[in-house]
Protein backbone atom coordinates (compact mmCIF):
# COMPACT_ATOMS: atom_id res chain seq x y z
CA UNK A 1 48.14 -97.75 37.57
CA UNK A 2 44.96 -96.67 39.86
CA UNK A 3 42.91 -97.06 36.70
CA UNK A 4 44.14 -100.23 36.39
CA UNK A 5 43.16 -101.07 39.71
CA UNK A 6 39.45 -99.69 39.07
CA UNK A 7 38.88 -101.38 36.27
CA UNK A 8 39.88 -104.97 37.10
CA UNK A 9 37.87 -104.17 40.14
CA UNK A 10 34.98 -102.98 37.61
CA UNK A 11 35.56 -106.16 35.36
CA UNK A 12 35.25 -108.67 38.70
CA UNK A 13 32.15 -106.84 40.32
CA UNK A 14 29.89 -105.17 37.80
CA UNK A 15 26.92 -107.08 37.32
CA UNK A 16 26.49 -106.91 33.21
CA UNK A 17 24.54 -106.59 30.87
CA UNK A 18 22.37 -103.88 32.20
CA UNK A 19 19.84 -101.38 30.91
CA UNK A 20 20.48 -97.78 30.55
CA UNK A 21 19.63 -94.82 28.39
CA UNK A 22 22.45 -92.91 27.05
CA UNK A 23 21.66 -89.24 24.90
CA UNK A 24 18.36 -90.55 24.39
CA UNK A 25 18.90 -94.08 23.16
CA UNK A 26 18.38 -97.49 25.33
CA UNK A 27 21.53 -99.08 25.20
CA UNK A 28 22.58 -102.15 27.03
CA UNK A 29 26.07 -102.13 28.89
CA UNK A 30 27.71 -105.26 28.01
CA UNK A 31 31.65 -104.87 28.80
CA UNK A 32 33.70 -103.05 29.96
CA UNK A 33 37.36 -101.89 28.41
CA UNK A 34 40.14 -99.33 28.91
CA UNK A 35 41.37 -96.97 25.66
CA UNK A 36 44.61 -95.95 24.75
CA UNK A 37 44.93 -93.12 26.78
CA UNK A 38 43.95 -95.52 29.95
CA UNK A 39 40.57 -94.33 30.35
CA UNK A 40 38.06 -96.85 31.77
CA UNK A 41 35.47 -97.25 28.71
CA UNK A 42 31.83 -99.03 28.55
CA UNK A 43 31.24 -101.04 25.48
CA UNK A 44 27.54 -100.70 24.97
CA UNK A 45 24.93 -102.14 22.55
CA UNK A 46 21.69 -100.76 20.68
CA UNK A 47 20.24 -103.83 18.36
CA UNK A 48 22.99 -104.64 15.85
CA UNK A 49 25.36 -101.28 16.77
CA UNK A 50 27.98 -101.54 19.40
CA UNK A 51 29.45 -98.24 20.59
CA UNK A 52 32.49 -97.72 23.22
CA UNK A 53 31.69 -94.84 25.36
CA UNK A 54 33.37 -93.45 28.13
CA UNK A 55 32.54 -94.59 31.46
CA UNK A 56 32.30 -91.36 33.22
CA UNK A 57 29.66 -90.39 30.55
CA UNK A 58 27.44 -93.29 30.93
CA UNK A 59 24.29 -92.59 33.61
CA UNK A 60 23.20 -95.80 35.91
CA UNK A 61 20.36 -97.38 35.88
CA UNK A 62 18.00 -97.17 39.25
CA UNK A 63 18.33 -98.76 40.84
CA UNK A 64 22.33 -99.95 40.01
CA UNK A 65 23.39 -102.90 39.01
CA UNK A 66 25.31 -104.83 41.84
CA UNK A 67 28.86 -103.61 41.52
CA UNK A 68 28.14 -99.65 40.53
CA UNK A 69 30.02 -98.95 43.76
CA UNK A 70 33.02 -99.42 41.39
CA UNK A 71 31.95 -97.00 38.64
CA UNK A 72 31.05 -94.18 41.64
CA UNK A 73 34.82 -95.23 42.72
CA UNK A 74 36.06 -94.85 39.35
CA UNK A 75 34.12 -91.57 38.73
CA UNK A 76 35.45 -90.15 41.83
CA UNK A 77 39.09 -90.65 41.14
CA UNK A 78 38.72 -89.32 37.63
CA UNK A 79 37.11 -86.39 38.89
CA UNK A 80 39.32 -85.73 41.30
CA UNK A 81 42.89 -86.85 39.69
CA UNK A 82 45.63 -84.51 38.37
């Protein structure tokens, strides 16, 4: 349920698409989902290739795109949940 919360708080904040580089590759985050196992997930793009990766993987930009706070929120409860 507090993933829940993150993410619609994610969903309503995060200022998308943005830029990023992610194992080498420019990718642009456009969305944002949750997988099966309740994980918050970014859903980003490289020309015609769309990947889902998870959120807690994916650096930020610098600076962040307005609304990161709730990805450092996010990453903090996932790191520290149990």
């Amino acid at each position: 349920m507090q993933a829940t919360g993150l993410f619609t708080m994610i969903v309503g904040n995060l200022a998308l698409p943005f830029r990023t580089t992610f194992l080498g590759v420019t990718v642009d985050m456009v969305g944002v989902d949750m997988d099966d196992n309740g994980r918050v997930v970014a859903i980003c793009k490289a020309g015609k290739h769309r990947q889902r990766v998870a959120l807690a993987d994916l650096p930020l930009p610098s600076p962040p795109p307005a609304g990161a706070e709730w990805i450092a929120a996010y990453w903090h409860w996932a790191k520290h949940r149990g």
